[in-house]
Protein backbone atom coordinates (compact mmCIF):
# COMPACT_ATOMS: atom_id res chain seq x y z
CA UNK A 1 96.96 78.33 103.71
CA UNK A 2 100.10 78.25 106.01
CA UNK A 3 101.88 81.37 107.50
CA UNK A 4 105.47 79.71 109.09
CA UNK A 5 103.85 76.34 109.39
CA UNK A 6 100.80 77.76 111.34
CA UNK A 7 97.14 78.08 109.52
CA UNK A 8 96.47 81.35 108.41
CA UNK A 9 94.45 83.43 105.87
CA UNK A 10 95.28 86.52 103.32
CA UNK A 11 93.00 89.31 102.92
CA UNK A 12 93.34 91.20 99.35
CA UNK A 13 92.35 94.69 97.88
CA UNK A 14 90.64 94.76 94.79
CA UNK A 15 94.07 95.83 93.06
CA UNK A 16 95.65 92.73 94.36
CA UNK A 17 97.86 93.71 96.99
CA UNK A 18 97.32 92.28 100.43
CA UNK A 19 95.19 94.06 102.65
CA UNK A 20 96.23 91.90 106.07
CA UNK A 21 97.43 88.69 106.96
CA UNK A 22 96.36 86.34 110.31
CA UNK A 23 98.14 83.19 111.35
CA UNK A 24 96.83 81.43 114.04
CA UNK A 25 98.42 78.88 117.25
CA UNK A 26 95.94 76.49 117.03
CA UNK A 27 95.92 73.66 120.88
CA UNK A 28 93.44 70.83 121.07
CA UNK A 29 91.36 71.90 118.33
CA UNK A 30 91.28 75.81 119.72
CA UNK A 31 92.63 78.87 118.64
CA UNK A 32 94.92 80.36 121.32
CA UNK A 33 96.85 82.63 119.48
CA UNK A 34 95.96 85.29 116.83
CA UNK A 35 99.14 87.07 115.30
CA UNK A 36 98.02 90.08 112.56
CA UNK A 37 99.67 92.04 110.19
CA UNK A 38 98.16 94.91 108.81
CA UNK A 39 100.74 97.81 108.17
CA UNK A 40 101.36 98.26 104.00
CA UNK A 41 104.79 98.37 104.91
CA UNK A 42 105.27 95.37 106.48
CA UNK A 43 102.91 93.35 104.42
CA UNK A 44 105.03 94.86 101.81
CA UNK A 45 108.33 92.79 103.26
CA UNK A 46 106.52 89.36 103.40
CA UNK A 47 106.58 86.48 100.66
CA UNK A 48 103.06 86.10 99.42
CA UNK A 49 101.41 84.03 97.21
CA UNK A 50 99.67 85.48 94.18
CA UNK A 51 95.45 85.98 95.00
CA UNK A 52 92.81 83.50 93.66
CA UNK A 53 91.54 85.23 91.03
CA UNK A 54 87.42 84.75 91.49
């Protein structure tokens, strides 16, 4: 997935609400930047996309 453009990835609790987010700065093929999100609250404020279901 995307975060802003960037590659990322969602993490999920079982109840469906997301656990943390990472988006990534990504320069000749190497990841030089790792932003995270973690706090409820603020995960709370972000757009998301609804979880794969498995």
């Amino acid at each position: 997935m995307t975060v802003n453009g960037r590659p990322g990835v969602i993490s999920w609790n079982e109840d469906g609400a997301p656990l943390s987010l990472l988006a990534f700065i990504v320069a000749d093929g190497l990841i030089t930047e790792i932003t995270a999100v973690v706090e409820p609250a603020e995960l709370a404020l972000l757009p998301m996309p609804l979880p794969d279901p498995m």
